[in-house]
C-alpha atoms as a PDB file:
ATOM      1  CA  UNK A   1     137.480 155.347  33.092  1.00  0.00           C
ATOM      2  CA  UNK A   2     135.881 155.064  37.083  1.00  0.00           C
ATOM      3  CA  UNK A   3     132.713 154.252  35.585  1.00  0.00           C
ATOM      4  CA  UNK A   4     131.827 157.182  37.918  1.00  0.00           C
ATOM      5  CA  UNK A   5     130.661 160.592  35.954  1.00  0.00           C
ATOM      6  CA  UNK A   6     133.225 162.683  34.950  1.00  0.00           C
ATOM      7  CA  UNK A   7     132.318 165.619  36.667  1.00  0.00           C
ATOM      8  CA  UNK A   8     133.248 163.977  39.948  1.00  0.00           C
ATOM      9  CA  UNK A   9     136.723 163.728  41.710  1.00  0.00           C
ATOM     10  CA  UNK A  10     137.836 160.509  43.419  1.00  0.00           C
ATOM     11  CA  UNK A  11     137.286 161.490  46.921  1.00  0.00           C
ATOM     12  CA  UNK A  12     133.420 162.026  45.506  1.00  0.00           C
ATOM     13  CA  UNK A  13     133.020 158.714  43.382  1.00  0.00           C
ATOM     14  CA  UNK A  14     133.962 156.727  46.443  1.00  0.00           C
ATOM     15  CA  UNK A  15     132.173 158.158  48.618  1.00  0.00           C
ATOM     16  CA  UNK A  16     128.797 157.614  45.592  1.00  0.00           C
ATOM     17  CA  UNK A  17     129.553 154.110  45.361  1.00  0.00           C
ATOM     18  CA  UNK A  18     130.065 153.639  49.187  1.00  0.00           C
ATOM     19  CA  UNK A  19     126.457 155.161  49.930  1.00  0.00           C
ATOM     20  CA  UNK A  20     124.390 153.866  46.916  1.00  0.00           C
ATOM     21  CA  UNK A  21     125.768 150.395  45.717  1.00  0.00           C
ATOM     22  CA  UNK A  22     125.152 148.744  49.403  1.00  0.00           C
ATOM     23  CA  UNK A  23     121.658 150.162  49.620  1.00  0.00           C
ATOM     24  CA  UNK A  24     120.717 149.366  45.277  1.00  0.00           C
ATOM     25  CA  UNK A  25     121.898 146.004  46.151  1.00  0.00           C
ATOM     26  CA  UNK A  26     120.117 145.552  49.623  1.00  0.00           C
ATOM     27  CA  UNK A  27     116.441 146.648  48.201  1.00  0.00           C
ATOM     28  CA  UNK A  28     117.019 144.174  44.727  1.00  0.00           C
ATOM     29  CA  UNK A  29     116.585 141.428  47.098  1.00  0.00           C
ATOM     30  CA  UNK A  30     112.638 142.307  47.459  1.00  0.00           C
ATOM     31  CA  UNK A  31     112.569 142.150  43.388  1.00  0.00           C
ATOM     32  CA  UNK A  32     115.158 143.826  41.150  1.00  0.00           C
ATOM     33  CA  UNK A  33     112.154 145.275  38.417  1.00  0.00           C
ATOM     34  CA  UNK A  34     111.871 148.515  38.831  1.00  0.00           C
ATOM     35  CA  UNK A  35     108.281 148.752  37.375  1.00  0.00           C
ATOM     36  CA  UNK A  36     107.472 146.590  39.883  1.00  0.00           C
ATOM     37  CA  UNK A  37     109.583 148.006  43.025  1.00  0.00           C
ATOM     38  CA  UNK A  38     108.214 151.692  43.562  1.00  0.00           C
ATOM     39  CA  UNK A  39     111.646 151.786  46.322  1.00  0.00           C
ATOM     40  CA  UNK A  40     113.866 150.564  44.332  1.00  0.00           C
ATOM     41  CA  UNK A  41     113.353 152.962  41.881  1.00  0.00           C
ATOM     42  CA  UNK A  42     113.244 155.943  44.112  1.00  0.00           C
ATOM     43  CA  UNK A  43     116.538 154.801  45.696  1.00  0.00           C
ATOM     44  CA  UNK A  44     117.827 154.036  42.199  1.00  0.00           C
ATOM     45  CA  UNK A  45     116.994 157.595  40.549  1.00  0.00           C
ATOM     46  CA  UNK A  46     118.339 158.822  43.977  1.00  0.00           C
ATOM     47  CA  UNK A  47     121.464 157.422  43.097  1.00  0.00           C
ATOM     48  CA  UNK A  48     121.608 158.583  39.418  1.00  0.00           C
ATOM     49  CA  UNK A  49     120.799 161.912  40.297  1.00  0.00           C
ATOM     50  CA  UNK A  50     123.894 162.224  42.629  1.00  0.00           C
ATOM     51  CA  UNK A  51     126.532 160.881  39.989  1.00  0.00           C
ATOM     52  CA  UNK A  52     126.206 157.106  40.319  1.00  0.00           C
ATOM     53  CA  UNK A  53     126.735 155.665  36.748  1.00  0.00           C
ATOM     54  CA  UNK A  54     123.729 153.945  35.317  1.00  0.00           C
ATOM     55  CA  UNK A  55     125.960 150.927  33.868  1.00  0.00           C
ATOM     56  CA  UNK A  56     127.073 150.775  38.012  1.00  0.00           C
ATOM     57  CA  UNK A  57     123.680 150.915  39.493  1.00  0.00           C
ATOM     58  CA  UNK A  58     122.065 148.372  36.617  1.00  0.00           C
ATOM     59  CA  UNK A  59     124.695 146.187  37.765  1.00  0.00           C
ATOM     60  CA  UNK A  60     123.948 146.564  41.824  1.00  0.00           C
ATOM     61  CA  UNK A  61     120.367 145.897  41.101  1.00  0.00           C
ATOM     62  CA  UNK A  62     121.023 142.801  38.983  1.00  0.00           C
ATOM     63  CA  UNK A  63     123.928 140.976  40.841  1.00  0.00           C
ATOM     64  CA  UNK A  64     121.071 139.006  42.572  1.00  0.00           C
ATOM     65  CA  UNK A  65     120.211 137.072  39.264  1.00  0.00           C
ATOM     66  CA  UNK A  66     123.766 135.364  39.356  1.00  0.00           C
ATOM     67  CA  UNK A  67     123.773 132.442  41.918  1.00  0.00           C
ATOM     68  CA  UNK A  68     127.601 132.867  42.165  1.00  0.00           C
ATOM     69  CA  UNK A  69     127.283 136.661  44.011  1.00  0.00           C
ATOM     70  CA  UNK A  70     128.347 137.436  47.334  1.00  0.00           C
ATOM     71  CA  UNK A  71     128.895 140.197  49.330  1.00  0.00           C
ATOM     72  CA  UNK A  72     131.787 139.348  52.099  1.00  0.00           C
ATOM     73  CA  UNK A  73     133.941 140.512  54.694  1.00  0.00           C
ATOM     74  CA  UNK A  74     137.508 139.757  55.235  1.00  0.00           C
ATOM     75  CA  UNK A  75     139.750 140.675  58.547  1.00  0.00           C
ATOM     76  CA  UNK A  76     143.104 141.726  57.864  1.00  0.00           C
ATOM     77  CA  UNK A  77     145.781 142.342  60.419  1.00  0.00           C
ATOM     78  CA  UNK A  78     148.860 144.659  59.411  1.00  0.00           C
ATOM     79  CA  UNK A  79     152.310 145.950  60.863  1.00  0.00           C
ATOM     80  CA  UNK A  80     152.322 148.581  63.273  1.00  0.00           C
ATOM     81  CA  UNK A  81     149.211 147.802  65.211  1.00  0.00           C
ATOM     82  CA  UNK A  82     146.819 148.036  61.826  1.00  0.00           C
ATOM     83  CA  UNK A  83     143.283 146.172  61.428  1.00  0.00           C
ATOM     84  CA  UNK A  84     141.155 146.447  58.783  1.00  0.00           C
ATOM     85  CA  UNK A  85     137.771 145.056  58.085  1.00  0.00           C
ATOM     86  CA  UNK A  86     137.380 144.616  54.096  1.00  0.00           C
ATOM     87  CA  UNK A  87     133.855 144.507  52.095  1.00  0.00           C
ATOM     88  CA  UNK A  88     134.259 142.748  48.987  1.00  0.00           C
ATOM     89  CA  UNK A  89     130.765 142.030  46.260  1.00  0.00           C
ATOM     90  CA  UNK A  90     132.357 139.407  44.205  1.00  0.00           C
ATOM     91  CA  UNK A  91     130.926 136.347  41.530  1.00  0.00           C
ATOM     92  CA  UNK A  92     133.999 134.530  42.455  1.00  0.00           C
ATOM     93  CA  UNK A  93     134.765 135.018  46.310  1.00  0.00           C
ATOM     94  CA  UNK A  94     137.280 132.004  46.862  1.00  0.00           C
ATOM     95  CA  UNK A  95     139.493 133.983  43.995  1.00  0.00           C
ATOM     96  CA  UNK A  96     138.849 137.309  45.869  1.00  0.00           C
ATOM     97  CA  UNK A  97     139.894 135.691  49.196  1.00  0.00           C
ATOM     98  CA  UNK A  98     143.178 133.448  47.518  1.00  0.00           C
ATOM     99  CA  UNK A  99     144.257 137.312  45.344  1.00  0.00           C
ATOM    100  CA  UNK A 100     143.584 138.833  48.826  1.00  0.00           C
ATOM    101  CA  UNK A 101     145.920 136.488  51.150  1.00  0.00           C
ATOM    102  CA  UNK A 102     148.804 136.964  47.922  1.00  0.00           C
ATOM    103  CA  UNK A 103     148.514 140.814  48.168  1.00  0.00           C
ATOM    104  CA  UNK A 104     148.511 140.906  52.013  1.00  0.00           C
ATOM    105  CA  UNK A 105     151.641 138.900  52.248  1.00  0.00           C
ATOM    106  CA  UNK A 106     153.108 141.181  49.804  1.00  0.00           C
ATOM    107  CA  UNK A 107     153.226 144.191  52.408  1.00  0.00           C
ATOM    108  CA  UNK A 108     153.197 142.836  55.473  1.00  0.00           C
ATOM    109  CA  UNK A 109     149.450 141.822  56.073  1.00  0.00           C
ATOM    110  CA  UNK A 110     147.374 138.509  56.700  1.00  0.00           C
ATOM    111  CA  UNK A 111     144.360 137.356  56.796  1.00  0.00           C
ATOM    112  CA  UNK A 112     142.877 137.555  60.901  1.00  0.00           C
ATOM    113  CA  UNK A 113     139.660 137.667  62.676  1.00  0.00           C
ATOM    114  CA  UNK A 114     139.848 141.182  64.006  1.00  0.00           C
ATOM    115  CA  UNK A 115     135.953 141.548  64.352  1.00  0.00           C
ATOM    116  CA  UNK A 116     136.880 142.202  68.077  1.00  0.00           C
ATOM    117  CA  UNK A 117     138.151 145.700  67.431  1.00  0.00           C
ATOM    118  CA  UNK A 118     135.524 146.511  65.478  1.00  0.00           C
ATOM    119  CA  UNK A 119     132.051 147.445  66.426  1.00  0.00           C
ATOM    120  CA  UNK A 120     128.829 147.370  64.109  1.00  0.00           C
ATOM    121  CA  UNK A 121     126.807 150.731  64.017  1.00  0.00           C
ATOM    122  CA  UNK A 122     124.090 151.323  61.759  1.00  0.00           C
ATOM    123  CA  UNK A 123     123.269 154.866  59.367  1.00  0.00           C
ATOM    124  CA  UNK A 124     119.597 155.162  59.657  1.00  0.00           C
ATOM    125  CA  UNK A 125     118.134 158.420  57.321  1.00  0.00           C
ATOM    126  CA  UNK A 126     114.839 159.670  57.995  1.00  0.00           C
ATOM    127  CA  UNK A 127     112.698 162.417  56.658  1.00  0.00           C
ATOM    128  CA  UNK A 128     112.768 165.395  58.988  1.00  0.00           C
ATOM    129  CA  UNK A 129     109.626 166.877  59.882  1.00  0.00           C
ATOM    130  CA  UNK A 130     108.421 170.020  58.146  1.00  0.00           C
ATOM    131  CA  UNK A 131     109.563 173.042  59.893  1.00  0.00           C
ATOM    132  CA  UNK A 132     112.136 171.035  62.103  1.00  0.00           C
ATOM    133  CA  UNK A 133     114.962 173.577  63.737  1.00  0.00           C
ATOM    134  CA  UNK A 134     118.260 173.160  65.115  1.00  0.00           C
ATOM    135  CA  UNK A 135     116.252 173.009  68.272  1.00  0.00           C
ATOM    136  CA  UNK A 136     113.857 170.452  67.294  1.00  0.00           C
ATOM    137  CA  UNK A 137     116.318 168.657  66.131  1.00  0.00           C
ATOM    138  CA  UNK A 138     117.948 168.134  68.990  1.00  0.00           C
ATOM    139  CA  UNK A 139     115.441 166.816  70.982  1.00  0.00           C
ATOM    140  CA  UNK A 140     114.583 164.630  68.058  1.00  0.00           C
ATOM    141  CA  UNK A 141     117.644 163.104  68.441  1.00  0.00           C
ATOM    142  CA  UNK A 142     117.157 162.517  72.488  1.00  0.00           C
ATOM    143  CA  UNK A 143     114.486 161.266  71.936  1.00  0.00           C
ATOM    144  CA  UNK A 144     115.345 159.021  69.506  1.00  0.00           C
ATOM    145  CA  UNK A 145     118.520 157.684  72.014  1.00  0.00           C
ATOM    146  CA  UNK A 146     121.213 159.228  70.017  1.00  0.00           C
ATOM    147  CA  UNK A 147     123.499 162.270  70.192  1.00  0.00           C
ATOM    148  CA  UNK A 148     125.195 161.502  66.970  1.00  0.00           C
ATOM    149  CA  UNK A 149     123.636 162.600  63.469  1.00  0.00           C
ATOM    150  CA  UNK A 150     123.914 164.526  61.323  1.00  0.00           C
ATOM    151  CA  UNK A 151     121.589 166.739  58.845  1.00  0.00           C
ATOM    152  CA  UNK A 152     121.584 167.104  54.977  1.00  0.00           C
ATOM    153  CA  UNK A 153     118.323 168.714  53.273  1.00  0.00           C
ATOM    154  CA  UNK A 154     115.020 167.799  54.776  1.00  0.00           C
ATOM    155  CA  UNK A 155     116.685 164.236  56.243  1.00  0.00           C
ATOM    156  CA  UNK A 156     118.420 163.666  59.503  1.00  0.00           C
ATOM    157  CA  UNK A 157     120.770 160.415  59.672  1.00  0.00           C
ATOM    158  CA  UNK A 158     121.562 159.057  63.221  1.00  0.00           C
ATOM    159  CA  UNK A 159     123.958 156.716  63.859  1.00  0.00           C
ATOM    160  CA  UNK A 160     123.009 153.748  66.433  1.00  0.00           C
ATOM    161  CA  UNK A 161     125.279 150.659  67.933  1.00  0.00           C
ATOM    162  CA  UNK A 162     123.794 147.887  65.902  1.00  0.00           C
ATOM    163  CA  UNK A 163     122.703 145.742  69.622  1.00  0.00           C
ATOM    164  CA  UNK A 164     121.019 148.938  70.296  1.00  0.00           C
ATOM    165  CA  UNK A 165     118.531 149.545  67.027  1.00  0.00           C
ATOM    166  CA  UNK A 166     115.260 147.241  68.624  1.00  0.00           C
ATOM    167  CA  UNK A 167     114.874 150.135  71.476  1.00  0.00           C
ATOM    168  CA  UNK A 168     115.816 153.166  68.611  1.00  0.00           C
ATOM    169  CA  UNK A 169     113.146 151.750  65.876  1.00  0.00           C
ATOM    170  CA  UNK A 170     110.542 151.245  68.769  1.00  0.00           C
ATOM    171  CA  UNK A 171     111.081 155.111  69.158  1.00  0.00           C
ATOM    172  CA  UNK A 172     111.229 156.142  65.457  1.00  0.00           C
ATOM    173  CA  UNK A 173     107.819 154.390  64.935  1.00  0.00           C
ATOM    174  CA  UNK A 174     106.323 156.358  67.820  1.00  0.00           C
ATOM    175  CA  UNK A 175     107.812 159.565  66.635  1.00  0.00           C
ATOM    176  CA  UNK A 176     106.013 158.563  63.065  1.00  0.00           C
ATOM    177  CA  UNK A 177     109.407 159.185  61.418  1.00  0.00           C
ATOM    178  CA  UNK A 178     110.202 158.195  57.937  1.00  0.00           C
ATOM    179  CA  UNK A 179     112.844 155.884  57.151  1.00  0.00           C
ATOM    180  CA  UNK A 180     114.485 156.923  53.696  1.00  0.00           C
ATOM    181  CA  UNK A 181     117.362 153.983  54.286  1.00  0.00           C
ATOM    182  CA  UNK A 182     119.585 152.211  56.754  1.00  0.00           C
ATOM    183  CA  UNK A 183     123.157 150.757  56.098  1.00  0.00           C
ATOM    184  CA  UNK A 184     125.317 149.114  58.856  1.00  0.00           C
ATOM    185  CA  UNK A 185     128.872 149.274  58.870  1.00  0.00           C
ATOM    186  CA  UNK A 186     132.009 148.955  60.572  1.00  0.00           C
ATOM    187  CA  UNK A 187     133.602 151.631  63.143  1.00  0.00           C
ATOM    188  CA  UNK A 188     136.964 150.762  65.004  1.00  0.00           C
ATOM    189  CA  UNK A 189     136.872 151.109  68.544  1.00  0.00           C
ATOM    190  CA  UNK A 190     140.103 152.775  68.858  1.00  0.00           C
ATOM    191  CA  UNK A 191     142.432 154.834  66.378  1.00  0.00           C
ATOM    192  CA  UNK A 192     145.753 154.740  65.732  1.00  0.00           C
ATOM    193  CA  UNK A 193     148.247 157.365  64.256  1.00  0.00           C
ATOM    194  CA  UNK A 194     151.101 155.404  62.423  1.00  0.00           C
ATOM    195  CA  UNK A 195     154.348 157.062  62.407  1.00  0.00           C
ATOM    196  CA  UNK A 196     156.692 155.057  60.802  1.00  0.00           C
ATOM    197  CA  UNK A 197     157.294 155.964  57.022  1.00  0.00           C
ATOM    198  CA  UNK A 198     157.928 152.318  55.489  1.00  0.00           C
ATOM    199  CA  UNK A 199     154.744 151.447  57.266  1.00  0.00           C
ATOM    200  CA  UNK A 200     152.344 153.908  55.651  1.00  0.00           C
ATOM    201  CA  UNK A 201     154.654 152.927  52.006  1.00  0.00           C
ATOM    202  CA  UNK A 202     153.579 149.265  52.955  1.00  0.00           C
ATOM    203  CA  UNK A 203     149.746 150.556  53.974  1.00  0.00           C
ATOM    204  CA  UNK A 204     149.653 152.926  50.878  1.00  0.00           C
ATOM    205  CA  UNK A 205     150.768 150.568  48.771  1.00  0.00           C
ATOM    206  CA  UNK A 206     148.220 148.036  49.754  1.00  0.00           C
ATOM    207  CA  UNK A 207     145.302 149.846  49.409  1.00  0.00           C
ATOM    208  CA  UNK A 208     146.300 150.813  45.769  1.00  0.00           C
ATOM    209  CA  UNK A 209     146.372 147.103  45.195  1.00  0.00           C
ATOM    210  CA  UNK A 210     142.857 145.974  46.736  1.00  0.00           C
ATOM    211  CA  UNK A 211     141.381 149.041  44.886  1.00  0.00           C
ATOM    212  CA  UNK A 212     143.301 148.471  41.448  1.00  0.00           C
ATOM    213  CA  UNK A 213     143.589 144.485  41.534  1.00  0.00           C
ATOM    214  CA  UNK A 214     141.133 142.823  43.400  1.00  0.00           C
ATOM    215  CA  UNK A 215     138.119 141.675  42.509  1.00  0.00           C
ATOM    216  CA  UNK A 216     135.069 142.891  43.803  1.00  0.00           C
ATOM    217  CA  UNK A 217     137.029 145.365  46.323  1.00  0.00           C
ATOM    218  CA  UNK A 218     134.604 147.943  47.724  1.00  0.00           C
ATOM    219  CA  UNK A 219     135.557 149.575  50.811  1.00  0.00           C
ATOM    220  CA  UNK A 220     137.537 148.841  53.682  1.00  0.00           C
ATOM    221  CA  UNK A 221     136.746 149.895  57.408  1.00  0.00           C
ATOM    222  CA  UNK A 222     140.562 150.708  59.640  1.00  0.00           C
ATOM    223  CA  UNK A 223     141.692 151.966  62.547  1.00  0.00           C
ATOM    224  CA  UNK A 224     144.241 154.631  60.923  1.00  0.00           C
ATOM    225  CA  UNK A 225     143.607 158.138  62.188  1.00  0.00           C
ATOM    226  CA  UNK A 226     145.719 159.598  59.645  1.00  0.00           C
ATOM    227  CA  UNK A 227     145.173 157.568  56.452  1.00  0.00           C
ATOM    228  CA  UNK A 228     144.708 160.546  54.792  1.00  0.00           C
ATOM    229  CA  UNK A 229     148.082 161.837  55.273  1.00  0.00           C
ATOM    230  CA  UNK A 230     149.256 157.940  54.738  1.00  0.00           C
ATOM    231  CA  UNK A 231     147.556 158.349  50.865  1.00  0.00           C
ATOM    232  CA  UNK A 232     149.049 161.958  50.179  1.00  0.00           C
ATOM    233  CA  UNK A 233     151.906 160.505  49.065  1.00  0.00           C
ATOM    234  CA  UNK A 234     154.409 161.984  51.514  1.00  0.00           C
ATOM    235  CA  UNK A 235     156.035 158.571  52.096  1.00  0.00           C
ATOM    236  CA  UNK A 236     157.542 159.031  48.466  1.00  0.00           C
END
């Protein structure tokens, strides 16, 4: 079992614990009671209601209490031109980071500071205002210094270069937006299409292991344009 409702395909669960498990885990720090922490438990019931599994999102909210957690972030450098930035949430992150260096070696991957060909951007979701068109939109998102959102329901979510967020929430507070939640993460600053077939085995093969084996694996942020294709399976 994905600890993930059943309802929900792979693609899907990811993609739940992706958005809700960073932001559960981000708003415990303020107090992980939800009696107590009226956001917490919006976000939390937020994440329920979309499929996140309530032994997942007890566990986000709690991690806190153990002076062992971490969240961290390892480089990794791979054949063919590959970089990859991954986000671990681990009790034991020395393990994570010793099972990590073993399973890189295994297919062709180390351990590097590739932070350079990365760049940090940060997913800020506010509450559109009633009435809001395509139009208004628009010019809501000129104004706020961004040409790249995107819309879901009654919330707009722009995307911002992290060194660039003083000037954007100066503009969101004059614009009396509401901020529903902000995440940062990791965008490459170039892509790369891998051609070679034993590279995308080794790459495939790889991710199956972080995602399968190690501990605390969440996500990891790459430069492969067609990692999609990579994870079909064609290589086979």
């Amino acid at each position: 079992s994905s600890g993930i409702n059943a309802e929900y395909g792979e693609e899907k669960q990811q993609l739940i614990k992706d958005k809700w498990l960073p932001r559960l885990r981000n708003e415990a720090k303020n107090g992980s009671d939800l009696s107590k922490n009226a956001s917490l438990r919006k976000l939390y019931n937020q994440a329920i209601s979309e499929g996140l599994h309530g032994g997942q999102a007890d566990a986000a909210i709690k991690c806190w209490e153990n002076a062992d957690f971490k969240e961290c972030e390892f480089g990794v450098q791979g054949p063919a031109g590959v970089f990859g930035m991954i986000c671990c949430a681990s009790t034991s992150p020395n393990k994570t980071q010793n099972d990590l260096i073993s399973y890189s070696r295994r297919y062709g991957f180390k351990l590097s500071n590739v932070g350079f060909q990365f760049c940090r951007v940060k997913d800020v979701t506010c509450e559109l205002p009633e009435g809001a068109g395509e139009e208004e939109v628009e010019e809501l998102a000129l104004q706020c210094g961004t040409e790249e959102y995107s819309v879901e329901g009654n919330t707009i979510t722009f995307t911002i270069p992290e060194e660039e967020q003083k000037g954007f929430f100066e503009e969101v507070k004059a614009l009396g937006l509401v901020i529903c939640s902000q995440e940062a993460r990791w965008e490459a600053r170039e892509m790369i299409e891998v051609k070679d077939g034993d590279t995308w085995k080794r790459i495939a093969l790889f991710m199956e292991m972080m995602e399968t084996n190690l501990e605390g694996y969440e996500r990891i942020y790459h430069n492969i344009e067609n990692i999609d294709e990579i994870l079909s399976g064609k290589y086979r």
